[in-house]
C-alpha atoms as a PDB file:
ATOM      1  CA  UNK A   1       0.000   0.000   0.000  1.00  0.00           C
ATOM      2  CA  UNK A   2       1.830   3.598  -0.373  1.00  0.00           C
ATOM      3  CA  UNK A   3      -0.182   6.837  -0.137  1.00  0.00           C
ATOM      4  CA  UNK A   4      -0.242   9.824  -1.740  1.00  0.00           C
ATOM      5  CA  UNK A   5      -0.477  13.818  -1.323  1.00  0.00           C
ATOM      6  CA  UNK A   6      -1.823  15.527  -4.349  1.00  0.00           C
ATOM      7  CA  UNK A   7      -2.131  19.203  -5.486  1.00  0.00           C
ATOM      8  CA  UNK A   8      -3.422  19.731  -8.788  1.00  0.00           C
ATOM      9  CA  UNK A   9      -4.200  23.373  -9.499  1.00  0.00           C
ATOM     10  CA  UNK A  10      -5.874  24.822 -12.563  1.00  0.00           C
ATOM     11  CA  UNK A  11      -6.282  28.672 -13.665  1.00  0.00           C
ATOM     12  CA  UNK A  12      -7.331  30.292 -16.085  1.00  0.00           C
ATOM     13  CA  UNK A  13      -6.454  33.660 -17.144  1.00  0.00           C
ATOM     14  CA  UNK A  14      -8.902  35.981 -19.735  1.00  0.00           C
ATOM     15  CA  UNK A  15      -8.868  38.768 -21.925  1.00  0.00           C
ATOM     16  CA  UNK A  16     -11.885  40.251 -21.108  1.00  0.00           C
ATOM     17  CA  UNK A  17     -13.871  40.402 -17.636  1.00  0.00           C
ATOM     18  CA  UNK A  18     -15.797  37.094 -16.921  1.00  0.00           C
ATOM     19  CA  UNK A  19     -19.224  38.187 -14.600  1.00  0.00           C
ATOM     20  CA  UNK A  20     -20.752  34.357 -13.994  1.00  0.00           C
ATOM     21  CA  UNK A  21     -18.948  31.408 -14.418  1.00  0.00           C
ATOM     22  CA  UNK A  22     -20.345  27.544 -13.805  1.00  0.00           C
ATOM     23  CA  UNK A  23     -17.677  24.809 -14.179  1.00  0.00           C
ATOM     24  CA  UNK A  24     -17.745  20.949 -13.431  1.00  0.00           C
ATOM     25  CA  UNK A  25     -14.961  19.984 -11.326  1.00  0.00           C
ATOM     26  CA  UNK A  26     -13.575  15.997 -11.994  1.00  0.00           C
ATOM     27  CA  UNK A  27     -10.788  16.483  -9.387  1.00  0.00           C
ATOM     28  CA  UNK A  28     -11.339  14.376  -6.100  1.00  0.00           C
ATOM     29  CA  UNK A  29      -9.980  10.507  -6.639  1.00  0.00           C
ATOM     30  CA  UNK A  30     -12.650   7.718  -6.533  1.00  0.00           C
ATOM     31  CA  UNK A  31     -12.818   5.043  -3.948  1.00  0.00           C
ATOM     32  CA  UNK A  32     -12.850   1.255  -5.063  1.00  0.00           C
ATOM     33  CA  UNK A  33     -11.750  -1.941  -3.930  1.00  0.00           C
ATOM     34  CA  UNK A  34      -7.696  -0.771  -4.581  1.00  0.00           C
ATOM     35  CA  UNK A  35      -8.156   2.790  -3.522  1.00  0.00           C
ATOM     36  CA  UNK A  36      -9.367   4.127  -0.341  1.00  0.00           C
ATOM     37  CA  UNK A  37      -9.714   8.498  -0.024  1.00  0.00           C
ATOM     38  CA  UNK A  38      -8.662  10.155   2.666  1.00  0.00           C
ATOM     39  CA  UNK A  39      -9.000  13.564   3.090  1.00  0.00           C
ATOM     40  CA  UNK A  40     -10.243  16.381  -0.160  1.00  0.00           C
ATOM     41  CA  UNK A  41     -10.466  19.846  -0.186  1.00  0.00           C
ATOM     42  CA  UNK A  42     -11.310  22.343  -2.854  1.00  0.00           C
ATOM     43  CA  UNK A  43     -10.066  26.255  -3.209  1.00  0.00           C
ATOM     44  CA  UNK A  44     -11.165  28.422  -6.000  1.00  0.00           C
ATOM     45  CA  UNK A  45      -9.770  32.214  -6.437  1.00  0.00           C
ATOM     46  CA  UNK A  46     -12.112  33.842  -5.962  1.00  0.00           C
ATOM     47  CA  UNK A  47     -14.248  32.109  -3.788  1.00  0.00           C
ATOM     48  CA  UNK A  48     -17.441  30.029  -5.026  1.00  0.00           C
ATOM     49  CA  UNK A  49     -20.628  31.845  -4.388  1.00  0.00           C
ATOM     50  CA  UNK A  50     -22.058  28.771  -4.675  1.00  0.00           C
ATOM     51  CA  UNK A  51     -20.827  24.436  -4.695  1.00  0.00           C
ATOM     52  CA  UNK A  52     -22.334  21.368  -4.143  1.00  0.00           C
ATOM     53  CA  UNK A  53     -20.525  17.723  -4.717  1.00  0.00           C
ATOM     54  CA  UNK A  54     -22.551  15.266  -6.875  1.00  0.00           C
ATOM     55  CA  UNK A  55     -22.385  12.164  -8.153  1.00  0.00           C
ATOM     56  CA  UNK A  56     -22.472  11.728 -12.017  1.00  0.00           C
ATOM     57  CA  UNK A  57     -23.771   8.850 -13.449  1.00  0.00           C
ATOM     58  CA  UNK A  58     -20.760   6.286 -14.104  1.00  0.00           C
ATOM     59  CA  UNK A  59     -20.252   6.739  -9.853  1.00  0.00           C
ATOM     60  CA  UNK A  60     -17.435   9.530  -9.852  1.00  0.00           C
ATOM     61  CA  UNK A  61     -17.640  12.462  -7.231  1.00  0.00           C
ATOM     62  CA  UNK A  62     -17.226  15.378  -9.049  1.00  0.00           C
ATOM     63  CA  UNK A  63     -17.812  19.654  -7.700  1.00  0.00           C
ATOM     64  CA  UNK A  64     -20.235  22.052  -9.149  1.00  0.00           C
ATOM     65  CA  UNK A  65     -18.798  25.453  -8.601  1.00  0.00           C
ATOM     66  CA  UNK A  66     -20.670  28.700  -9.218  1.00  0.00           C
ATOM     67  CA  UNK A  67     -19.105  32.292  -9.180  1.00  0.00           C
ATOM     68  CA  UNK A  68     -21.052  35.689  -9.659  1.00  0.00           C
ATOM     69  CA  UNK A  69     -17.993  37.514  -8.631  1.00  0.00           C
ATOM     70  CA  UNK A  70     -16.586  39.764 -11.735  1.00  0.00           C
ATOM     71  CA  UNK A  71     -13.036  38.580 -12.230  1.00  0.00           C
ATOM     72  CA  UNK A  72     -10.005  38.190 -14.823  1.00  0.00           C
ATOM     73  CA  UNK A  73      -8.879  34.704 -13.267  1.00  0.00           C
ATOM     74  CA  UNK A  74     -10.397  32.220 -11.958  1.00  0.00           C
ATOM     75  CA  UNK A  75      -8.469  29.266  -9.941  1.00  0.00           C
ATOM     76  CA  UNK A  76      -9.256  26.074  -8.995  1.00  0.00           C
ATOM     77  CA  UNK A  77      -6.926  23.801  -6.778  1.00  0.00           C
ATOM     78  CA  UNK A  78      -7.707  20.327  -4.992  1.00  0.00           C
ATOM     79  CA  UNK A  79      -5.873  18.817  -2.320  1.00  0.00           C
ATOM     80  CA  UNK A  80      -6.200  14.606  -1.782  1.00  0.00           C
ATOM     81  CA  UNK A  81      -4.812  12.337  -0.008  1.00  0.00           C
ATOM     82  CA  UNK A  82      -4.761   8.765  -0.963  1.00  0.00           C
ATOM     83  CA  UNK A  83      -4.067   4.983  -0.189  1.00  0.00           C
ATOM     84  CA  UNK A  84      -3.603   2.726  -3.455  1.00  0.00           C
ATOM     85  CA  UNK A  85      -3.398  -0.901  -2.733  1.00  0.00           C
ATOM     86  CA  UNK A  86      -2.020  -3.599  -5.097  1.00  0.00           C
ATOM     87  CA  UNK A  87      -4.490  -4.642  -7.569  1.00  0.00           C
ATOM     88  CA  UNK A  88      -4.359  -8.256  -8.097  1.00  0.00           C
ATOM     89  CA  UNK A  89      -5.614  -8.558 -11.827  1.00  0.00           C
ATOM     90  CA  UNK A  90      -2.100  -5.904 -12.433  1.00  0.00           C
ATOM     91  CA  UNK A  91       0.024  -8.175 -10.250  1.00  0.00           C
ATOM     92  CA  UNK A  92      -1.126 -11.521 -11.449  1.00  0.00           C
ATOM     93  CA  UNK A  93      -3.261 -11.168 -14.382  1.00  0.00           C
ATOM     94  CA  UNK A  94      -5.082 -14.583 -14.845  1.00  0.00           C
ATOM     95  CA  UNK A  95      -4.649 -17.529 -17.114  1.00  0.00           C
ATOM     96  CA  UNK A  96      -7.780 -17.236 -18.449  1.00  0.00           C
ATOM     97  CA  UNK A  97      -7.938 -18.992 -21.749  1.00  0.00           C
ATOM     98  CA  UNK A  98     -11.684 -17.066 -22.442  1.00  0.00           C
ATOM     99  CA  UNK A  99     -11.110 -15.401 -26.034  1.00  0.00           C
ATOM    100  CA  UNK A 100     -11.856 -12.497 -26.658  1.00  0.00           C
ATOM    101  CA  UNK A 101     -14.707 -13.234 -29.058  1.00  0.00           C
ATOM    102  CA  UNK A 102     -16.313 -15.300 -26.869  1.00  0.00           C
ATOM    103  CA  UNK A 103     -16.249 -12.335 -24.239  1.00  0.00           C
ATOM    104  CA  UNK A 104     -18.516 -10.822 -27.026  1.00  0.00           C
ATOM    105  CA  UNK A 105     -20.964 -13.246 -27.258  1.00  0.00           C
ATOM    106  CA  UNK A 106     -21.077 -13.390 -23.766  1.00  0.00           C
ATOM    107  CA  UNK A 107     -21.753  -9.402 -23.974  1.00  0.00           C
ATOM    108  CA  UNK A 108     -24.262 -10.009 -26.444  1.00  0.00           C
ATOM    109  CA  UNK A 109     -26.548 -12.890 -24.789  1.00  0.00           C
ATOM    110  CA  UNK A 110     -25.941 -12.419 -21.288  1.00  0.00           C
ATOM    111  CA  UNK A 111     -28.527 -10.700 -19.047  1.00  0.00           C
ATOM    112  CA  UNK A 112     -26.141 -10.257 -16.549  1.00  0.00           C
ATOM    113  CA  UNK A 113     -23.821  -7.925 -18.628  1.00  0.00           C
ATOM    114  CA  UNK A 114     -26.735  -6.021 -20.530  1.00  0.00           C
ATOM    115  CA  UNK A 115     -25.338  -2.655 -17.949  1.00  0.00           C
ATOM    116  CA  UNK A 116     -22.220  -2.905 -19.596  1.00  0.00           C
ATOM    117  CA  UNK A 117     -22.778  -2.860 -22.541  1.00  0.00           C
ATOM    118  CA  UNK A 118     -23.150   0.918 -23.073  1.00  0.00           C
ATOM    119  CA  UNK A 119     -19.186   0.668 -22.992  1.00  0.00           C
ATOM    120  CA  UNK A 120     -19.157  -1.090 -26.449  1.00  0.00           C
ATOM    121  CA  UNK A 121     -20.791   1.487 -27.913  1.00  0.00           C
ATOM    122  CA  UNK A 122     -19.853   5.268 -29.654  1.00  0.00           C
ATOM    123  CA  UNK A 123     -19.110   7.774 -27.369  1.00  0.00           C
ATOM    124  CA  UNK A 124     -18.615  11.514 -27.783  1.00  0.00           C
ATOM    125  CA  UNK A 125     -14.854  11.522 -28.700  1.00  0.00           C
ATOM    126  CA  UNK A 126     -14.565   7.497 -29.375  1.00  0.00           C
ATOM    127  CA  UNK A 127     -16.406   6.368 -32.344  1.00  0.00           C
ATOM    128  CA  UNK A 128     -16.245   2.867 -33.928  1.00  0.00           C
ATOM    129  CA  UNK A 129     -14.424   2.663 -37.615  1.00  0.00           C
ATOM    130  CA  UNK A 130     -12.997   0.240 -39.940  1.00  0.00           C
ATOM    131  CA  UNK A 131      -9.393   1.947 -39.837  1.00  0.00           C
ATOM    132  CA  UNK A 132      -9.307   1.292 -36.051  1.00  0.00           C
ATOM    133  CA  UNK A 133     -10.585  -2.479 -35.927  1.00  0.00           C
ATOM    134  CA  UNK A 134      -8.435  -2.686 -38.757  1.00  0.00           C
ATOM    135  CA  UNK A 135      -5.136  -1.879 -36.653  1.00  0.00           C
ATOM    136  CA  UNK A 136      -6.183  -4.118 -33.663  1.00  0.00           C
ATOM    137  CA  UNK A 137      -7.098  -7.096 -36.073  1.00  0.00           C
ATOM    138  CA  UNK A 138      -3.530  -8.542 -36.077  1.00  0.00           C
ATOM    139  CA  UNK A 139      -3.336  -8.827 -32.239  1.00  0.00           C
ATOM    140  CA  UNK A 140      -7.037 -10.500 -32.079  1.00  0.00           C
ATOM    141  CA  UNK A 141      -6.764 -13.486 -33.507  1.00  0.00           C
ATOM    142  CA  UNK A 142      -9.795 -16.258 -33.882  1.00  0.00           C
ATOM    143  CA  UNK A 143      -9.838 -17.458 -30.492  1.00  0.00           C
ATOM    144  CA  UNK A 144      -6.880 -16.351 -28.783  1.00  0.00           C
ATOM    145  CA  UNK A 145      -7.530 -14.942 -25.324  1.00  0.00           C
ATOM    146  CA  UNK A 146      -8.648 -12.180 -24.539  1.00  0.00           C
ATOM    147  CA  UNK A 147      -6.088 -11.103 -21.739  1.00  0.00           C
ATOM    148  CA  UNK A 148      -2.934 -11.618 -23.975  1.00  0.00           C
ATOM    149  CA  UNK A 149      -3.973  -9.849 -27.181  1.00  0.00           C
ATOM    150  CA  UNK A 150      -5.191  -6.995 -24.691  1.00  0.00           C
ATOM    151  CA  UNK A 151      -1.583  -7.015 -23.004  1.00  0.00           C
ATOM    152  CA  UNK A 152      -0.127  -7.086 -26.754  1.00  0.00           C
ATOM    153  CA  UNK A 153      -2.250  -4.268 -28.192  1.00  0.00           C
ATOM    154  CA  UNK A 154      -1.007  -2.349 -24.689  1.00  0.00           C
ATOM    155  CA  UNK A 155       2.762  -2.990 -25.772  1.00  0.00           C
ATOM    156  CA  UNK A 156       1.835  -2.300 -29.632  1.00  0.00           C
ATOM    157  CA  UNK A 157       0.378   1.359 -28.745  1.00  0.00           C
ATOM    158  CA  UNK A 158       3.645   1.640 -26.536  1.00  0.00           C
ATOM    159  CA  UNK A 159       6.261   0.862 -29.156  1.00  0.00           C
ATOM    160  CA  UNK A 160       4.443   2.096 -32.668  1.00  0.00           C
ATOM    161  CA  UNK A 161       3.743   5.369 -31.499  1.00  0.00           C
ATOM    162  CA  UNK A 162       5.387   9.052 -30.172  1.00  0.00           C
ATOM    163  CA  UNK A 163       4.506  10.403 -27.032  1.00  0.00           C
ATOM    164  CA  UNK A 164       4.359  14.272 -28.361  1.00  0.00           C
ATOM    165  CA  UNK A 165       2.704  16.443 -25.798  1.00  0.00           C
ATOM    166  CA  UNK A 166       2.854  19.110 -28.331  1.00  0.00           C
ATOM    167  CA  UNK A 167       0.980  16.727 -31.163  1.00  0.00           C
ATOM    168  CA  UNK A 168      -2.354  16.912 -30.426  1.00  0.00           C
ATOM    169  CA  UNK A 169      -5.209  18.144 -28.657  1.00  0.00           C
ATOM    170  CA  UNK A 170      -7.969  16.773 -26.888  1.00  0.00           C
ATOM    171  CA  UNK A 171     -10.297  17.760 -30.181  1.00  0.00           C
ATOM    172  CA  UNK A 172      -7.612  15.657 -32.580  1.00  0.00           C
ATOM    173  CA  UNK A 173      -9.519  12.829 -34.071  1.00  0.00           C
ATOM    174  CA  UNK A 174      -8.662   9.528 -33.692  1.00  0.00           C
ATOM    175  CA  UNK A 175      -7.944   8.802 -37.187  1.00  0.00           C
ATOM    176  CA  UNK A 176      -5.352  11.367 -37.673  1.00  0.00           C
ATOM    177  CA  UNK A 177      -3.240   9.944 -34.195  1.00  0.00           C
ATOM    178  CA  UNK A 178      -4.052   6.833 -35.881  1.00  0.00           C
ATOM    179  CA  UNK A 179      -2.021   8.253 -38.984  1.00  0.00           C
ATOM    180  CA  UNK A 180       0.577  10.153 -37.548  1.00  0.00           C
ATOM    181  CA  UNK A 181       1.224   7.841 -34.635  1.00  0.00           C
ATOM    182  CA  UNK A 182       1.670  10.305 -32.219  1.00  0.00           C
ATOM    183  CA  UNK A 183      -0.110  12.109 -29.623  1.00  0.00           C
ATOM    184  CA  UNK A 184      -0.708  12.295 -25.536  1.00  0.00           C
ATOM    185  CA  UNK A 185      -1.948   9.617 -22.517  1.00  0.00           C
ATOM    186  CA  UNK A 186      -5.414  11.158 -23.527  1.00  0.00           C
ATOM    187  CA  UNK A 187      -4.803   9.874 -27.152  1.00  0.00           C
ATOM    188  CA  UNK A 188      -3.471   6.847 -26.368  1.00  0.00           C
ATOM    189  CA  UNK A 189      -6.103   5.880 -23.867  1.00  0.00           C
ATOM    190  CA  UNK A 190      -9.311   6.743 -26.344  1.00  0.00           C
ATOM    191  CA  UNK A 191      -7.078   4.875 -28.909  1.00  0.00           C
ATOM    192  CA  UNK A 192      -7.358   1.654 -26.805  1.00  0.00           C
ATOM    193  CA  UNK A 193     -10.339   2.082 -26.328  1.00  0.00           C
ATOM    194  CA  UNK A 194     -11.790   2.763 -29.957  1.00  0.00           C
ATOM    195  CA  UNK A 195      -9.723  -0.567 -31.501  1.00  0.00           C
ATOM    196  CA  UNK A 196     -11.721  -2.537 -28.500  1.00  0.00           C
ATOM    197  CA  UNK A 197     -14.882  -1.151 -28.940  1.00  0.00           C
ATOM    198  CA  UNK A 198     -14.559  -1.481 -33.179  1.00  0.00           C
ATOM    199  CA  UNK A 199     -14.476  -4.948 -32.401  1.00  0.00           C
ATOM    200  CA  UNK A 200     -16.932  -5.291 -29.984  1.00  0.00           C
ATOM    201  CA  UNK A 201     -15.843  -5.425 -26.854  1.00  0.00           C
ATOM    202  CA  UNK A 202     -16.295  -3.402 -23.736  1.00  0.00           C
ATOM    203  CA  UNK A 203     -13.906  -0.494 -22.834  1.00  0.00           C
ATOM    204  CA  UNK A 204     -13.689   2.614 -20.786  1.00  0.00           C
ATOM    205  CA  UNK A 205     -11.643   5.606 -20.235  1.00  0.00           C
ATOM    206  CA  UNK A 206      -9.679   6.153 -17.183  1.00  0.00           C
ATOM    207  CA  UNK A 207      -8.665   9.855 -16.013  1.00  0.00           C
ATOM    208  CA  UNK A 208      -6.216   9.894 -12.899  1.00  0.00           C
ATOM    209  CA  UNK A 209      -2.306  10.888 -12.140  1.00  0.00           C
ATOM    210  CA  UNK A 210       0.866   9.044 -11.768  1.00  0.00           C
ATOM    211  CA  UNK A 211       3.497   9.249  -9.040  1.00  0.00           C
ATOM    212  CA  UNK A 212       5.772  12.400  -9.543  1.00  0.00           C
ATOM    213  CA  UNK A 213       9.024  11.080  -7.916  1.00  0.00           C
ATOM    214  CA  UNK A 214       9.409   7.573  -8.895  1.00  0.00           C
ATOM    215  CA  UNK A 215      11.009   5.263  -6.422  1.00  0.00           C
ATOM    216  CA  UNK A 216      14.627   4.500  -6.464  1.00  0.00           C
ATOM    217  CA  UNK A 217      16.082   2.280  -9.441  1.00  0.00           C
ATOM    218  CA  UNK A 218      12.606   3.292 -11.182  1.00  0.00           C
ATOM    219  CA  UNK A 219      12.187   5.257 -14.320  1.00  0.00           C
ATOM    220  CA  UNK A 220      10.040   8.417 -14.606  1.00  0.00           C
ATOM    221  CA  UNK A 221       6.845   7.565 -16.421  1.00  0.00           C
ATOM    222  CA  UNK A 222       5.639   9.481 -18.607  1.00  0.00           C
ATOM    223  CA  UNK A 223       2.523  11.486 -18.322  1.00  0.00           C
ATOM    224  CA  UNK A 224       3.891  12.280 -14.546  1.00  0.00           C
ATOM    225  CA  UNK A 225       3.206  16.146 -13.584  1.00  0.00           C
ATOM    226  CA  UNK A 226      -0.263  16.438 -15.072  1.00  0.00           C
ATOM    227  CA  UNK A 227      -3.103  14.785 -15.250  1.00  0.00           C
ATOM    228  CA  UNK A 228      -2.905  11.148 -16.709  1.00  0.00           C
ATOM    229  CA  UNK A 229      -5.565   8.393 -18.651  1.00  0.00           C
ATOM    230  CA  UNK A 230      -5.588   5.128 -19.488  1.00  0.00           C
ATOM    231  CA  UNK A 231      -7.685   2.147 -20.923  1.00  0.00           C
ATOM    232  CA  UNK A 232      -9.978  -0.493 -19.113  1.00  0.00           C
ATOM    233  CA  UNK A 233     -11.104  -3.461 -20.701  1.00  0.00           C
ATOM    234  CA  UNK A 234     -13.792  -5.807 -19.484  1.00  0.00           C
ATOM    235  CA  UNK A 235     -12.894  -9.555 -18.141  1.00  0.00           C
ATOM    236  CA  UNK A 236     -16.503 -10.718 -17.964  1.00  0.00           C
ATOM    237  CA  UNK A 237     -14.980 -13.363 -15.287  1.00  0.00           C
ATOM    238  CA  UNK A 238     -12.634 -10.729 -13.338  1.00  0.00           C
ATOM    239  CA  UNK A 239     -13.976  -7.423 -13.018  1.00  0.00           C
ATOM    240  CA  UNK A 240     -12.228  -4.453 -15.405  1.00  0.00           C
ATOM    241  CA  UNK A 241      -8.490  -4.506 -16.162  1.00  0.00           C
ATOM    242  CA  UNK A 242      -6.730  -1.409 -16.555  1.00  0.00           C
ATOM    243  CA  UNK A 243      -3.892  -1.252 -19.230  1.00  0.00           C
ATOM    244  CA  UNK A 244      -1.765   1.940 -19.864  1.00  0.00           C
ATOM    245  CA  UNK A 245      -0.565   2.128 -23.093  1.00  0.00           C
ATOM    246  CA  UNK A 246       1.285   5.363 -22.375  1.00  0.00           C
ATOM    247  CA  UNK A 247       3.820   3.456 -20.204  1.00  0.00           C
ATOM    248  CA  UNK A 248       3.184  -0.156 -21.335  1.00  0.00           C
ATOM    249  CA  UNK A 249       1.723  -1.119 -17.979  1.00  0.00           C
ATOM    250  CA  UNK A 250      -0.990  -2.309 -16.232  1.00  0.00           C
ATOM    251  CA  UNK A 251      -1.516  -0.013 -13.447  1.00  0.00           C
ATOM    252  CA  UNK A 252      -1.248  -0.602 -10.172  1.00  0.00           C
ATOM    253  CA  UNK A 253       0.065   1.175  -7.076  1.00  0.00           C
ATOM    254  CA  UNK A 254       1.756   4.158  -8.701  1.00  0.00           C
ATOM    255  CA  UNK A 255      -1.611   5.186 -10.817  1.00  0.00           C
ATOM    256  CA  UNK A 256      -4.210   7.198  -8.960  1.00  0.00           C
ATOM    257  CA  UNK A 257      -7.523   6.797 -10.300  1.00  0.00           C
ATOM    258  CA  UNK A 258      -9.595   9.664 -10.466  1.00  0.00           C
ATOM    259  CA  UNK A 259     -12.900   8.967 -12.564  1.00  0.00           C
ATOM    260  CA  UNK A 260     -13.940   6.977 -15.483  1.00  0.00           C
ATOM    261  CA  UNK A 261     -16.379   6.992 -18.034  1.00  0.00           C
ATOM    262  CA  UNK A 262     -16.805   5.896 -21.792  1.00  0.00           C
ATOM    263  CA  UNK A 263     -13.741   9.153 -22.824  1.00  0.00           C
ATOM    264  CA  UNK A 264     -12.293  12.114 -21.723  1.00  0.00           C
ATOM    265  CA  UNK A 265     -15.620  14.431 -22.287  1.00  0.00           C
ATOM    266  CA  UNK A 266     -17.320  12.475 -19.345  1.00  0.00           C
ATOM    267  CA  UNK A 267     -14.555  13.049 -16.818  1.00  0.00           C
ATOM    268  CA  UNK A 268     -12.557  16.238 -17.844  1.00  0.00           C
ATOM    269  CA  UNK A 269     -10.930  17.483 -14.593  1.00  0.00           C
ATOM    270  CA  UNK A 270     -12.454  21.192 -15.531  1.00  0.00           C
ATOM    271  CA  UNK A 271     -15.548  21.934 -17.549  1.00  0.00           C
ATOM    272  CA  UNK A 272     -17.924  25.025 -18.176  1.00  0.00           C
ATOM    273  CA  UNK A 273     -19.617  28.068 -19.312  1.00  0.00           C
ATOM    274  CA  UNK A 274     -18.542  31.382 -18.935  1.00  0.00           C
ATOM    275  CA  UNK A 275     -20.128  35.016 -19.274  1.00  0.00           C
ATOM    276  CA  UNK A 276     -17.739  37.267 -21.146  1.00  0.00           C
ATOM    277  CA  UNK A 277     -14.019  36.256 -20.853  1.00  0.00           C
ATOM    278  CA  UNK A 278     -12.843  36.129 -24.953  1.00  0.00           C
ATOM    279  CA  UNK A 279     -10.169  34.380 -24.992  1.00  0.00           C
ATOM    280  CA  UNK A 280      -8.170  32.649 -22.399  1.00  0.00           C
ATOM    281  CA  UNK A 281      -4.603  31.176 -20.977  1.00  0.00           C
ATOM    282  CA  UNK A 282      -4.804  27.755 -19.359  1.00  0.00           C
ATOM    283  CA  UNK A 283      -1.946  26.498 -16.923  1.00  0.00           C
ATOM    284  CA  UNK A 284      -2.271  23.571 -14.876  1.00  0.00           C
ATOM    285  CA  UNK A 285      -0.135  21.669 -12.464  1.00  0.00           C
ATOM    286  CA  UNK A 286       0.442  18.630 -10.913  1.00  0.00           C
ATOM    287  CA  UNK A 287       2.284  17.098  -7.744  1.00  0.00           C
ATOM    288  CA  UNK A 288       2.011  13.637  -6.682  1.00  0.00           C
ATOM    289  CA  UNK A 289       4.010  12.851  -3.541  1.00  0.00           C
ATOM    290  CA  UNK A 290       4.324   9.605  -1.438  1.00  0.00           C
ATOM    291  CA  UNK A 291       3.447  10.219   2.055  1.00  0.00           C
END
């Protein structure tokens, strides 16, 4: 088990005078089996005239934050503290010889799976298409299981394409990181995701952060210092395995889950609408720290 301190802090700066603002906060880490949440707290320059924390509908805890105050900067900073545990499908994924097709029938004739299946489907940002089922085709054989080509599509993404920070941005289609083989975590992750779902299988998007400081002997990861994602396929006979094709990993106790949903539009740490404003600056920063 190690635990974490977290600060991420988000501001925006704007041309013009903003006079009410609403944003959607996705910034407090979710609690499940492997993660347990200590203590959150939210701070907004200036100061919320109004907030409320809800729960959306995939489960995640997530701020509503209303200001009426005129400003030229707005501010938003959230302080965790977290326990990860080991997850035991990362540290001993299972021999399960259950191919991957027949995890699709399975997701097509079983009652018990009919609430998952929303996950196989288009989402805002991740959209079935031929190019995409095309790329994953090679790794999903007829009948090989599902857990290895999953684990080779993970190292694939890994090795055949750039991490660029510069690349992309979160509106960059799919097909054109698909082309240029480049891109961010966020990329990468809806990537994953869209070869899965072209083929029919269940998979979500995972939004969370990585250790800052890795320990001794360990390499830096990349996507450390900001906000991180990653992919989650479903094991009808496990649960949901997490793969990180950013890294080439399956997380475990150095990722810090934060939400999930079907992509990035459903759990984007900051959201909103703004009155007035124009144009704006965005900086954002991240420190994880072990405890």
């Amino acid at each position: 088990m190690t635990t974490y301190r977290i600060r991420h802090s988000t501001r925006y700066e704007y041309e013009l005078p903003v006079t009410q603002a609403h944003h959607l906060a996705h910034l407090r880490p979710r609690g499940f089996d492997s993660q347990r949440v200590g203590a959150t707290k939210i701070e907004t320059k200036p100061a919320s005239s109004h907030s409320s924390r809800v729960i959306d509908y995939f489960g995640n805890e997530s701020d509503q934050l209303e200001v009426i105050t005129t400003h030229d900067a707005f501010e938003v900073t959230m302080f965790s503290e977290v326990e990860v545990l080991p997850r035991p499908l990362a540290e001993n994924p299972p021999a399960d010889p259950t191919s991957w097709d027949e995890v699709i029938t399975r997701l097509e004739t079983s009652v018990d799976l009919v609430s998952l299946r929303e996950f196989c489907f288009d989402s805002p940002l991740v959209r079935a298409h031929p190019s995409l089922r095309k790329y994953a085709e090679p790794t999903f054989a007829p009948g090989r299981p599902l857990i290895d080509a999953v684990q080779e599509l993970n190292h694939r993404i890994f090795t055949e394409f750039k991490y660029e920070p510069a690349a992309t941005d979160i509106t960059t289609p799919l097909a054109q990181v698909l082309r240029e083989k480049r891109g961010v975590c966020q990329d990468f992750a809806h990537l994953a995701v869209g070869c899965l779902r072209s083929l029919g299988l269940a998979a979500r998007y995972v939004s969370g952060y990585l250790e800052t400081v890795p320990p001794e002997g360990q390499k830096p990861l990349a996507g450390a210092d900001a906000s991180h994602a990653w992919a989650s396929v479903l094991l009808p006979n496990h649960g949901w395995l997490d793969f990180d094709p950013t890294n080439d990993l399956l997380p475990s106790e150095r990722h810090i889950t934060v939400a999930w949903g079907r992509d990035f539009s459903d759990v984007s740490p900051l959201k909103g609408v703004v009155l007035g404003g124009g144009k704006h600056r965005l900086a954002v920063g991240v420190d994880v720290e072990a405890a």
